[in-house]
ModelCIF file with pLDDT and N, C-alpha, C, O atoms, coordinates in Angstrom:
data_MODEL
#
_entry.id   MODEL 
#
_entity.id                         1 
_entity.type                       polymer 
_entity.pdbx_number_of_molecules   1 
#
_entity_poly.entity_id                      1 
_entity_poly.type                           'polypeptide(L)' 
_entity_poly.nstd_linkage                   no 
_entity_poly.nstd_monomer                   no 
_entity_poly.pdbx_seq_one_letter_code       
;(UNK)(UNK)(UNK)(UNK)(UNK)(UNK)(UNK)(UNK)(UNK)(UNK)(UNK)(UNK)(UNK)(UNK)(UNK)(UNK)
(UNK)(UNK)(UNK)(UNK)(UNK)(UNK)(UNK)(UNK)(UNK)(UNK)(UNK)(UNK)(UNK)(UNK)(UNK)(UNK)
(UNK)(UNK)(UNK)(UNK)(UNK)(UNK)(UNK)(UNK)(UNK)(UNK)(UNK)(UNK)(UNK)(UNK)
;
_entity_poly.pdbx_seq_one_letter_code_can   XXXXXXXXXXXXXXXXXXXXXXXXXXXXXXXXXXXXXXXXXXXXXX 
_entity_poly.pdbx_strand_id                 A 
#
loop_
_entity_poly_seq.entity_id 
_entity_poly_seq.num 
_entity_poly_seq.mon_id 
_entity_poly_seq.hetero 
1 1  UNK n 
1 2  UNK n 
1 3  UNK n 
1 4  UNK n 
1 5  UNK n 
1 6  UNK n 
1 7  UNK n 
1 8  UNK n 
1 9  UNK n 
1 10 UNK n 
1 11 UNK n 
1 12 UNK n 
1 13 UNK n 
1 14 UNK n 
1 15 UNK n 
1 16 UNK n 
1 17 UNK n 
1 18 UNK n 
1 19 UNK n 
1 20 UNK n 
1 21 UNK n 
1 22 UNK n 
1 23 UNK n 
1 24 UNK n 
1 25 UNK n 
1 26 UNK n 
1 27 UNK n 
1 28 UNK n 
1 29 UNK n 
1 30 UNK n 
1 31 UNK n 
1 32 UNK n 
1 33 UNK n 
1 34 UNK n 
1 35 UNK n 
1 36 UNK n 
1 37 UNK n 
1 38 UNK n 
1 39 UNK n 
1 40 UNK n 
1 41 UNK n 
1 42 UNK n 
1 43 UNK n 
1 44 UNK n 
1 45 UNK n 
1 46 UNK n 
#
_struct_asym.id          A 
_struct_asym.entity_id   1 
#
loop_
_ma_qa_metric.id 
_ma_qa_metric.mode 
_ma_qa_metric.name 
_ma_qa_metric.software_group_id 
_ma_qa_metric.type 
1 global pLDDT . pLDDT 
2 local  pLDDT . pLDDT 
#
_ma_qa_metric_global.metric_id      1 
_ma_qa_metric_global.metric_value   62.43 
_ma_qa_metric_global.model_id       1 
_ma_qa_metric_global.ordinal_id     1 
#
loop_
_ma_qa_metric_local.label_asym_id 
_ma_qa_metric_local.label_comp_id 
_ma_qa_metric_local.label_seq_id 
_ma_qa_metric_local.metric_id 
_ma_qa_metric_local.metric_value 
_ma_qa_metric_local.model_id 
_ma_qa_metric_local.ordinal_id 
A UNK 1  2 98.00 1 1  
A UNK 2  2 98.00 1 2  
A UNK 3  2 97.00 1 3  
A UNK 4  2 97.00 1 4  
A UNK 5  2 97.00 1 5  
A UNK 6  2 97.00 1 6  
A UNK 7  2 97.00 1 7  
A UNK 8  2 96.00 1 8  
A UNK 9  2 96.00 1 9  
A UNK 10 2 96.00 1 10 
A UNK 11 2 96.00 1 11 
A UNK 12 2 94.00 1 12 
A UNK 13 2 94.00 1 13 
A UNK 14 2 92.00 1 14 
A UNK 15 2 87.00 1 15 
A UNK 16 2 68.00 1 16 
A UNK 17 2 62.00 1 17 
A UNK 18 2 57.00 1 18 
A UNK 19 2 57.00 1 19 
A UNK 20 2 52.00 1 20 
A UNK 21 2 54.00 1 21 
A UNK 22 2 52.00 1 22 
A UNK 23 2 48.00 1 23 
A UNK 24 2 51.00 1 24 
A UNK 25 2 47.00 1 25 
A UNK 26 2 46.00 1 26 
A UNK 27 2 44.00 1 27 
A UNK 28 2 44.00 1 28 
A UNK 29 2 46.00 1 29 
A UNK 30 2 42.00 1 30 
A UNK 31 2 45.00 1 31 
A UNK 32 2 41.00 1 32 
A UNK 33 2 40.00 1 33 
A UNK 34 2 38.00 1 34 
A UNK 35 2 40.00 1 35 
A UNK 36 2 40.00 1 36 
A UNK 37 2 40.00 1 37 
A UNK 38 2 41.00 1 38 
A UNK 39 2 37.00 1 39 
A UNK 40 2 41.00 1 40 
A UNK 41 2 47.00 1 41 
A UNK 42 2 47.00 1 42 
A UNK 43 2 43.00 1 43 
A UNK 44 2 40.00 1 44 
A UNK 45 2 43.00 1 45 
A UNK 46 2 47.00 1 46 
#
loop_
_atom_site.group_PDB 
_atom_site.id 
_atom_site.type_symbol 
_atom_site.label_atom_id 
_atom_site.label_alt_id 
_atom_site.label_comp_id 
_atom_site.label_asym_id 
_atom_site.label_entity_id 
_atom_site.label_seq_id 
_atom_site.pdbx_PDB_ins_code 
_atom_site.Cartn_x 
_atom_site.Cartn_y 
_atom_site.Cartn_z 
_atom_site.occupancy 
_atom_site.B_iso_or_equiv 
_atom_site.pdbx_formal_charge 
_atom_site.auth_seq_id 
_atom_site.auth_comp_id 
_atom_site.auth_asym_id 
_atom_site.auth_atom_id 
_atom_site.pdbx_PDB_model_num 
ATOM 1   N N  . UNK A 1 1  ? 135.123 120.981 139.987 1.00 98.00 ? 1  UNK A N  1 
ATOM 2   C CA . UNK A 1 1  ? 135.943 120.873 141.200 1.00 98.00 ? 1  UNK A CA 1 
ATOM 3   C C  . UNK A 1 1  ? 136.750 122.159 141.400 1.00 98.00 ? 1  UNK A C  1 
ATOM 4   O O  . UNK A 1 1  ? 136.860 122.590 142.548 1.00 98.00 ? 1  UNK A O  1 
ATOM 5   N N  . UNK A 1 2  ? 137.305 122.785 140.413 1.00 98.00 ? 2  UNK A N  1 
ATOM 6   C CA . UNK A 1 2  ? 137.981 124.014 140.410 1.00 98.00 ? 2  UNK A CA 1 
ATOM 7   C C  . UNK A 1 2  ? 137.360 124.958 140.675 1.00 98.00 ? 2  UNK A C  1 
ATOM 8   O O  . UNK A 1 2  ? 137.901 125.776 141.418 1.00 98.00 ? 2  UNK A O  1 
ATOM 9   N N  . UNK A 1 3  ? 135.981 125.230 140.180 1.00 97.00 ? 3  UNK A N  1 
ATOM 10  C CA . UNK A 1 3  ? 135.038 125.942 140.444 1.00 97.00 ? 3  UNK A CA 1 
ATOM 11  C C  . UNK A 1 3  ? 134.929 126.067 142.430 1.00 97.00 ? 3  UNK A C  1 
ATOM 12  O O  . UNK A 1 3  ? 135.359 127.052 143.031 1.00 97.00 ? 3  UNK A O  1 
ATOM 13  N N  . UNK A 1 4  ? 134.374 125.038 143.028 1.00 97.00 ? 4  UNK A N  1 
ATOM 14  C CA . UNK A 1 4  ? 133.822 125.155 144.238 1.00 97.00 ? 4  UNK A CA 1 
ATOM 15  C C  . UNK A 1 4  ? 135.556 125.449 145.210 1.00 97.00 ? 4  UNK A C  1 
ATOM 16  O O  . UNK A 1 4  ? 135.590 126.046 146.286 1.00 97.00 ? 4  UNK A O  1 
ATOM 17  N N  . UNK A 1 5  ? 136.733 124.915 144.557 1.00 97.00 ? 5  UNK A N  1 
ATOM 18  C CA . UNK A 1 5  ? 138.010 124.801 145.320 1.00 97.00 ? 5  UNK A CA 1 
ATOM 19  C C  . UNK A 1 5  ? 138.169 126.698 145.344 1.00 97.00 ? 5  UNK A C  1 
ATOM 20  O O  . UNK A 1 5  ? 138.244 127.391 146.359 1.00 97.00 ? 5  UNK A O  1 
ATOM 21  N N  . UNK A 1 6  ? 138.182 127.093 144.153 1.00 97.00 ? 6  UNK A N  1 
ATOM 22  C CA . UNK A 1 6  ? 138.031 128.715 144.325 1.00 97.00 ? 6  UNK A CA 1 
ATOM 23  C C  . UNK A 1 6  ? 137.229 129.318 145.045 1.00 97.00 ? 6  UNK A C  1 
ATOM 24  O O  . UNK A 1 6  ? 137.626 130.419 145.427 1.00 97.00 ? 6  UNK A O  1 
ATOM 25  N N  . UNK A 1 7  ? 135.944 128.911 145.474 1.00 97.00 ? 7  UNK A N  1 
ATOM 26  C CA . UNK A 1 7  ? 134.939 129.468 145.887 1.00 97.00 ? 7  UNK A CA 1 
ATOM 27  C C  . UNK A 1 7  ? 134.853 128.965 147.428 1.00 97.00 ? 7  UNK A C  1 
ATOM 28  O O  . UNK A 1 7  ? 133.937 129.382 148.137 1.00 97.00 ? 7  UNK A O  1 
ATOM 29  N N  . UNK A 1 8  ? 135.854 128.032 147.950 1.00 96.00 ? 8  UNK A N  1 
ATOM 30  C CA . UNK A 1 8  ? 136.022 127.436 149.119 1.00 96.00 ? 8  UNK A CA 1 
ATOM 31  C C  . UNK A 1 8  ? 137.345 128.356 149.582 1.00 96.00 ? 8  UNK A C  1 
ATOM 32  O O  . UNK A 1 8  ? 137.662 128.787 150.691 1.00 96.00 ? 8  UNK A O  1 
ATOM 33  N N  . UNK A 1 9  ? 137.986 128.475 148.263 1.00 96.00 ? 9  UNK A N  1 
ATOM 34  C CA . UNK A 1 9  ? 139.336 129.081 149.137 1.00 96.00 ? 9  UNK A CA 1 
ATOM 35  C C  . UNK A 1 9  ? 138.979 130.903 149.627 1.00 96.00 ? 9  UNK A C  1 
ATOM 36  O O  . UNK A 1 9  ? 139.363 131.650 150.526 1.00 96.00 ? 9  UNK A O  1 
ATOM 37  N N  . UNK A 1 10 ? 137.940 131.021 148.322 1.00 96.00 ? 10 UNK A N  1 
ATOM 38  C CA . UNK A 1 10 ? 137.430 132.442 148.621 1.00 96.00 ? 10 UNK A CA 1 
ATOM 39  C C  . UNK A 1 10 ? 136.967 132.733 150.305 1.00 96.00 ? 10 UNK A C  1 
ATOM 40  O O  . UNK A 1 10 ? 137.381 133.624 151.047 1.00 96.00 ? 10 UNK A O  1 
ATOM 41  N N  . UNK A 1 11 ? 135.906 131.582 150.615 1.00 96.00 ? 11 UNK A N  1 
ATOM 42  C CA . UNK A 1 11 ? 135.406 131.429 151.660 1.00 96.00 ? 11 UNK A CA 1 
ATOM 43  C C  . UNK A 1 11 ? 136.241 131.474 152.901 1.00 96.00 ? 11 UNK A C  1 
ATOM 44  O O  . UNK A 1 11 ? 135.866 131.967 153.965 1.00 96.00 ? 11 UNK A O  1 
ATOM 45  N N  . UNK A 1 12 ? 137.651 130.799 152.631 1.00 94.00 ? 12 UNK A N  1 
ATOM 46  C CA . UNK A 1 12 ? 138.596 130.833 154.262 1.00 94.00 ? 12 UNK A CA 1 
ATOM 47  C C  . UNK A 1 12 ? 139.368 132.248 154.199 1.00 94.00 ? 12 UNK A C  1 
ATOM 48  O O  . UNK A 1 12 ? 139.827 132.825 155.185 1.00 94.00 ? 12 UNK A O  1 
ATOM 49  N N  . UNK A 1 13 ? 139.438 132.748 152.747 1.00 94.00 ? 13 UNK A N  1 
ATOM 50  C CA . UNK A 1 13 ? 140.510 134.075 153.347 1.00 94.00 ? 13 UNK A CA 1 
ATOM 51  C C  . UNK A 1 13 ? 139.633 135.039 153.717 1.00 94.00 ? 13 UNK A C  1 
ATOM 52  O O  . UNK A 1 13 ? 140.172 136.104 154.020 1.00 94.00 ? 13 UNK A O  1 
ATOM 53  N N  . UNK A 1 14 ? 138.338 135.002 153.795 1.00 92.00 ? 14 UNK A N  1 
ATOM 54  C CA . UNK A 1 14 ? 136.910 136.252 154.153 1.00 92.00 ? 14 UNK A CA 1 
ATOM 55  C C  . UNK A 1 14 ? 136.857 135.429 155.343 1.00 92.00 ? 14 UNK A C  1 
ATOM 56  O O  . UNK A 1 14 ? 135.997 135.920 156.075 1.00 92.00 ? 14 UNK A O  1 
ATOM 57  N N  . UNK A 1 15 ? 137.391 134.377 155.892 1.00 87.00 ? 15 UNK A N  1 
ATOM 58  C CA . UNK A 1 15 ? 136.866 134.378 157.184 1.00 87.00 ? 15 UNK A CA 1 
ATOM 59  C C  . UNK A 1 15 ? 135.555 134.090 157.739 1.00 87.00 ? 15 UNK A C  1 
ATOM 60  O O  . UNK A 1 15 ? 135.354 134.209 158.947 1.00 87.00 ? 15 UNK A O  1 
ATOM 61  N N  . UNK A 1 16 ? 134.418 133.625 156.721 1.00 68.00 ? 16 UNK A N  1 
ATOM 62  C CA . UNK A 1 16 ? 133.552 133.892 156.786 1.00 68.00 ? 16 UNK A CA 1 
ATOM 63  C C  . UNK A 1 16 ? 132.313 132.649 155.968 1.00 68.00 ? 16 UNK A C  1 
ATOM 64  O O  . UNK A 1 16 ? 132.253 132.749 154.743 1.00 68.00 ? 16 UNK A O  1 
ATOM 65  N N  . UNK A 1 17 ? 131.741 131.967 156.384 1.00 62.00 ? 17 UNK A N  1 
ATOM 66  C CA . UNK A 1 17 ? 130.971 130.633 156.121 1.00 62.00 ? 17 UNK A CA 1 
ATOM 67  C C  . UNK A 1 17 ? 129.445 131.625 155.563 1.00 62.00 ? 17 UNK A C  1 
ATOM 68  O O  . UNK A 1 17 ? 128.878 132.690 155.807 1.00 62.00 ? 17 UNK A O  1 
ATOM 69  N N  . UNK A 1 18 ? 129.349 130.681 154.876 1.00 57.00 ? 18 UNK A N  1 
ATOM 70  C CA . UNK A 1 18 ? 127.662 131.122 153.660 1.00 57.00 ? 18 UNK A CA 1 
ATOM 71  C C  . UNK A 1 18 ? 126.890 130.631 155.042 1.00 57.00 ? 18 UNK A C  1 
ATOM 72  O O  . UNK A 1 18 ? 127.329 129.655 155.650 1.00 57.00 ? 18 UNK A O  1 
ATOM 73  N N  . UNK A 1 19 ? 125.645 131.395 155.543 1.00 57.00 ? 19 UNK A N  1 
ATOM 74  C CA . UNK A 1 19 ? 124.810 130.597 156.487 1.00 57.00 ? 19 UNK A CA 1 
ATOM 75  C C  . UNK A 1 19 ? 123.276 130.292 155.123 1.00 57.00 ? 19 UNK A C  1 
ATOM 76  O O  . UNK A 1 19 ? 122.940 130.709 154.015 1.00 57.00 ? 19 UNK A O  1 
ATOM 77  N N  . UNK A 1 20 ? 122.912 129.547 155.924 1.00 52.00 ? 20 UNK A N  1 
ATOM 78  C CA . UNK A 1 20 ? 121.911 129.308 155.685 1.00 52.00 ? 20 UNK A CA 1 
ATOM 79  C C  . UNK A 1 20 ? 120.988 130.187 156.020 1.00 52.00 ? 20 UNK A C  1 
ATOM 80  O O  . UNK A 1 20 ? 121.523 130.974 156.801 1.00 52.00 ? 20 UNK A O  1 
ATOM 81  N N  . UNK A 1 21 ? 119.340 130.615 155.758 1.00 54.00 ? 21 UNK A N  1 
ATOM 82  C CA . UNK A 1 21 ? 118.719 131.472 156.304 1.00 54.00 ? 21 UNK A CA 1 
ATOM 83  C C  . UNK A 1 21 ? 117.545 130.637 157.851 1.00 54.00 ? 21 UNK A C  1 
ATOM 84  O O  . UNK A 1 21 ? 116.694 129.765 157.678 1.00 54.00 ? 21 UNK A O  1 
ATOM 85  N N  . UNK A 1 22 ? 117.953 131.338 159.300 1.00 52.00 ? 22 UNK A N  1 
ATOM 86  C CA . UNK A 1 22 ? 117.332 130.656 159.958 1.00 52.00 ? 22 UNK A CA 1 
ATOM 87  C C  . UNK A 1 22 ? 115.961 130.341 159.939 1.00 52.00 ? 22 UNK A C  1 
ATOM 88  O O  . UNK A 1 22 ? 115.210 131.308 160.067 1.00 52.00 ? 22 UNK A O  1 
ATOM 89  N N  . UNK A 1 23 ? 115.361 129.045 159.789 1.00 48.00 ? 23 UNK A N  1 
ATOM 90  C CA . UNK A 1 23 ? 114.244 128.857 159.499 1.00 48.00 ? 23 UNK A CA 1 
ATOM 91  C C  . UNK A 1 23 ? 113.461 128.392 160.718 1.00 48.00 ? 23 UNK A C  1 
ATOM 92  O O  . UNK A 1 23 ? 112.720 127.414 160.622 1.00 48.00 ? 23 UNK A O  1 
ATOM 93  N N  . UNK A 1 24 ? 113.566 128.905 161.597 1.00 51.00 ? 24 UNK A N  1 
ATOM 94  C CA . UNK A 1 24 ? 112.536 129.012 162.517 1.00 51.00 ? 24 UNK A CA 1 
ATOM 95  C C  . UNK A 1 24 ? 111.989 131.086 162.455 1.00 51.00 ? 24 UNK A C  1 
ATOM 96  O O  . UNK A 1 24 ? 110.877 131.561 162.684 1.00 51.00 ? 24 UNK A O  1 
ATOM 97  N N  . UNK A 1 25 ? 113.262 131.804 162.075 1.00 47.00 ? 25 UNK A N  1 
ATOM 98  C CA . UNK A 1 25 ? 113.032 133.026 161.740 1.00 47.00 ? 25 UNK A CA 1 
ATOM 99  C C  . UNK A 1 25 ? 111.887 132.900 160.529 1.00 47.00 ? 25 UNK A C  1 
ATOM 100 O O  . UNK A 1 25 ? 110.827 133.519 160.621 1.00 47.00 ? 25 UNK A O  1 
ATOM 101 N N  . UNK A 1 26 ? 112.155 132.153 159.532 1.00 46.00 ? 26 UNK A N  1 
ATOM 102 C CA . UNK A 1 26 ? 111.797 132.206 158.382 1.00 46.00 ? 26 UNK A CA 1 
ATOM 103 C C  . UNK A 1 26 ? 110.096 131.725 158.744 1.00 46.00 ? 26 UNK A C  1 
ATOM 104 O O  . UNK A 1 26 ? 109.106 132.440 158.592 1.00 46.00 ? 26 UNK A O  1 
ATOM 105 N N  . UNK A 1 27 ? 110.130 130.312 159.257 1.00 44.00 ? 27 UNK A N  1 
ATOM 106 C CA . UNK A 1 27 ? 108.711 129.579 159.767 1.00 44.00 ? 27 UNK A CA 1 
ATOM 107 C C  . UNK A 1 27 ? 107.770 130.894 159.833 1.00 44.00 ? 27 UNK A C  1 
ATOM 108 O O  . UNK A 1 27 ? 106.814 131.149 159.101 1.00 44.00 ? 27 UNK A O  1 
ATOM 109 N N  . UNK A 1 28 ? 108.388 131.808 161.104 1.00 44.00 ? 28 UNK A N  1 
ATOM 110 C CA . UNK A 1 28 ? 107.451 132.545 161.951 1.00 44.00 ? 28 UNK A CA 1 
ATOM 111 C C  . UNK A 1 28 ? 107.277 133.890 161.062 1.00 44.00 ? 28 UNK A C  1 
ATOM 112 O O  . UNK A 1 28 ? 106.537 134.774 161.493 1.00 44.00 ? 28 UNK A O  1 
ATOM 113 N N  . UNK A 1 29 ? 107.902 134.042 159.917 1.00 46.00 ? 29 UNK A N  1 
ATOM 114 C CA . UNK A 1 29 ? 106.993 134.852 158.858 1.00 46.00 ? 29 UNK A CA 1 
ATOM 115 C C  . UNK A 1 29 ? 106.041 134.510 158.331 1.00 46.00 ? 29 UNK A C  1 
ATOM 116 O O  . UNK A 1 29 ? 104.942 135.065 158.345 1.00 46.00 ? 29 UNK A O  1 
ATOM 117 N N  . UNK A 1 30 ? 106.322 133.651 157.857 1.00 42.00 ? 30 UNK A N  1 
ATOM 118 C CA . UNK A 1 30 ? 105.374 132.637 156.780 1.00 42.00 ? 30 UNK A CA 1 
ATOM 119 C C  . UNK A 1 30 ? 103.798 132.963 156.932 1.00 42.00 ? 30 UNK A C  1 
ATOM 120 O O  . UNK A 1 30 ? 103.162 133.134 155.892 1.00 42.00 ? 30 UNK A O  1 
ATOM 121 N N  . UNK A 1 31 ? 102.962 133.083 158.508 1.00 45.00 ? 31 UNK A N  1 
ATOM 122 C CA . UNK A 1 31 ? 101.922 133.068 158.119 1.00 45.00 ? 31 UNK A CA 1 
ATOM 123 C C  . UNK A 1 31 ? 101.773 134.692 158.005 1.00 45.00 ? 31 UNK A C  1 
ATOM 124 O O  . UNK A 1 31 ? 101.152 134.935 156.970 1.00 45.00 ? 31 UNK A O  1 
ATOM 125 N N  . UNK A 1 32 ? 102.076 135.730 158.608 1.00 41.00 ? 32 UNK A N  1 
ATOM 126 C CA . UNK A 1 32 ? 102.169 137.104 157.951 1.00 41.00 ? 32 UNK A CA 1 
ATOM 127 C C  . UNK A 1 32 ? 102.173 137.212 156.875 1.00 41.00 ? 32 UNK A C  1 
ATOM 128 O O  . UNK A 1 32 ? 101.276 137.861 156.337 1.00 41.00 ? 32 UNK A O  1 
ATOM 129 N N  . UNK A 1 33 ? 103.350 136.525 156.011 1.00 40.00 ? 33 UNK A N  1 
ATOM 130 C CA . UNK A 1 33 ? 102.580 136.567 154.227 1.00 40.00 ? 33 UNK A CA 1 
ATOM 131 C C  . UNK A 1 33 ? 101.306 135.821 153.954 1.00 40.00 ? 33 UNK A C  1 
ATOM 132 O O  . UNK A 1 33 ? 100.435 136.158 153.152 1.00 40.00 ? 33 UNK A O  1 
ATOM 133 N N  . UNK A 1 34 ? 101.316 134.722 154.758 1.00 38.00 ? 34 UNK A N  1 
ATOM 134 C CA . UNK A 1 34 ? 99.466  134.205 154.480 1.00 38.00 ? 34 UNK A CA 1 
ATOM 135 C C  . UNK A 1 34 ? 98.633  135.403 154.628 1.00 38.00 ? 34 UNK A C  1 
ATOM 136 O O  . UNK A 1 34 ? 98.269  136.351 153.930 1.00 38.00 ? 34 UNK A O  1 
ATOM 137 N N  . UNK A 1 35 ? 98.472  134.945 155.893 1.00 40.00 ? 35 UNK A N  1 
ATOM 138 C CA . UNK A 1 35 ? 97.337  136.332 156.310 1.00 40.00 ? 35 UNK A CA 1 
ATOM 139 C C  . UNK A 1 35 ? 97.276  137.376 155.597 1.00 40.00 ? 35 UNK A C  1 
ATOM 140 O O  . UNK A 1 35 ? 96.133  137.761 155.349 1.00 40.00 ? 35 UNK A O  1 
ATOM 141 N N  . UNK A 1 36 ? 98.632  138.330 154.928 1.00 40.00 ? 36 UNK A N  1 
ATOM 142 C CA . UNK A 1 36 ? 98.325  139.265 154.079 1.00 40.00 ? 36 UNK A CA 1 
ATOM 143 C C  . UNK A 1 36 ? 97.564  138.948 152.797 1.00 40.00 ? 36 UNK A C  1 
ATOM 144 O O  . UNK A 1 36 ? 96.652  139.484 152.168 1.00 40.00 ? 36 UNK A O  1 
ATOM 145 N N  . UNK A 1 37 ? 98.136  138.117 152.700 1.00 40.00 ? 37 UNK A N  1 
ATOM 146 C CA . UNK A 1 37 ? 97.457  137.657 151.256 1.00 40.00 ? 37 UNK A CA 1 
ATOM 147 C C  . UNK A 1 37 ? 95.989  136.773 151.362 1.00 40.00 ? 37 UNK A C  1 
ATOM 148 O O  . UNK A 1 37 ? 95.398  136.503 150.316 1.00 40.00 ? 37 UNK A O  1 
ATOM 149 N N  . UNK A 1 38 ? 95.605  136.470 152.283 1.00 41.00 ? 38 UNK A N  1 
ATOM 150 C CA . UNK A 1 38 ? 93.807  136.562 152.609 1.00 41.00 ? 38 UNK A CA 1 
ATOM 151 C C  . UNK A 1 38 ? 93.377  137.519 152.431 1.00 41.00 ? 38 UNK A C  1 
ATOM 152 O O  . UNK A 1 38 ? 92.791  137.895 151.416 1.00 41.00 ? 38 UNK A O  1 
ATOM 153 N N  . UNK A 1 39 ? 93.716  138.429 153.951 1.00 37.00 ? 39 UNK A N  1 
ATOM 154 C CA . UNK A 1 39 ? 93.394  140.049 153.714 1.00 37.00 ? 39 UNK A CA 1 
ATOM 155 C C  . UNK A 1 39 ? 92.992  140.489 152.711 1.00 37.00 ? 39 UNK A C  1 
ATOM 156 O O  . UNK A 1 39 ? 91.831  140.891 152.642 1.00 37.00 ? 39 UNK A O  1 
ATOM 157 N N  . UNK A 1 40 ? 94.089  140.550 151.336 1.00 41.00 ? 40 UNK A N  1 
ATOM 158 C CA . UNK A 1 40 ? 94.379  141.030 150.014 1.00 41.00 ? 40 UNK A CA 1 
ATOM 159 C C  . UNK A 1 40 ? 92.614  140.462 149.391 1.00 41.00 ? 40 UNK A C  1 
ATOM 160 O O  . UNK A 1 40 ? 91.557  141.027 149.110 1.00 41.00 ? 40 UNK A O  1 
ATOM 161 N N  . UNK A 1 41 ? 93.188  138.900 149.417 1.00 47.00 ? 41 UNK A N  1 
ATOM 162 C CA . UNK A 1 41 ? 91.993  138.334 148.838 1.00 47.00 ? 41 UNK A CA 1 
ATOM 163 C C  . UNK A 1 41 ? 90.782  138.487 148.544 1.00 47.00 ? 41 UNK A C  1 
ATOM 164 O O  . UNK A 1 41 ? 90.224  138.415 147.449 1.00 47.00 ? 41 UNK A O  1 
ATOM 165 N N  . UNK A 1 42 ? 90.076  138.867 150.331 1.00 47.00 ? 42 UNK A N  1 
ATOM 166 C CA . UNK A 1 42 ? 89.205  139.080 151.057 1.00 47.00 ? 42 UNK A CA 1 
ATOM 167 C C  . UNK A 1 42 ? 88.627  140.970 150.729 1.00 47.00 ? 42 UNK A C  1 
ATOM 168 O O  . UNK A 1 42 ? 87.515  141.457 150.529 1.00 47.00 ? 42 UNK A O  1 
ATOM 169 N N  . UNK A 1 43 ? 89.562  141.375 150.786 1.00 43.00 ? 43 UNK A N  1 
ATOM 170 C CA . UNK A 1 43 ? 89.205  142.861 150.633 1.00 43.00 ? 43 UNK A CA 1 
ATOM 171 C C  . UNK A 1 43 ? 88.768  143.151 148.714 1.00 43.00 ? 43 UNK A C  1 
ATOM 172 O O  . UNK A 1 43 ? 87.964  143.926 148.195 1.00 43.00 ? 43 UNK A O  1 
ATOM 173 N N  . UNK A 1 44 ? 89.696  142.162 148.128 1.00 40.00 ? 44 UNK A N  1 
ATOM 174 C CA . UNK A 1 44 ? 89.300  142.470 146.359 1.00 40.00 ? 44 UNK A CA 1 
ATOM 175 C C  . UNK A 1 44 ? 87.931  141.788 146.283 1.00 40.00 ? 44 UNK A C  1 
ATOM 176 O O  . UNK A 1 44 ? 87.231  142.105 145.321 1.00 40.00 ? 44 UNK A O  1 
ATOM 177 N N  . UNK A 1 45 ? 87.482  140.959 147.096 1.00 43.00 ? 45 UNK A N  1 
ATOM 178 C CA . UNK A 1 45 ? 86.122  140.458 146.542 1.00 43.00 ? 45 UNK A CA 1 
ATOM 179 C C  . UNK A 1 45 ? 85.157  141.107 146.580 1.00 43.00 ? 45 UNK A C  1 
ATOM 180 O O  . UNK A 1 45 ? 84.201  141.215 145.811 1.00 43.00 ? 45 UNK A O  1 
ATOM 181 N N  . UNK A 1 46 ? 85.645  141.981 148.377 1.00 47.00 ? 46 UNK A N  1 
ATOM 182 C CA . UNK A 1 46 ? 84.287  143.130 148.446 1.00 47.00 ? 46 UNK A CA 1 
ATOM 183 C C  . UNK A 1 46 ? 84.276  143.692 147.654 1.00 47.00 ? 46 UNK A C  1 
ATOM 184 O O  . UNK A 1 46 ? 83.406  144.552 147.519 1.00 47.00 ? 46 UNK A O  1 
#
């Protein structure tokens, strides 16, 4: 409890909330690392 009360109080004098990472940003990477990593796949077999 002391732990997160420090790390909460840290949080109001920075002014400033932890976000989360947006995951519709995140979604619309996702298949770019696929696809690279087919690519990858695809090119070591030749």
């Amino acid at each position: 409890w002391f732990k997160n009360r420090r790390a909460r109080l840290k949080r109001q004098k920075s002014g400033t909330k932890a976000k989360s990472p947006d995951l519709a940003t995140s979604k619309r990477d996702w298949p770019t690392v696929y696809n690279n990593r087919r690519f990858m796949g695809n090119s070591l077999s030749r």
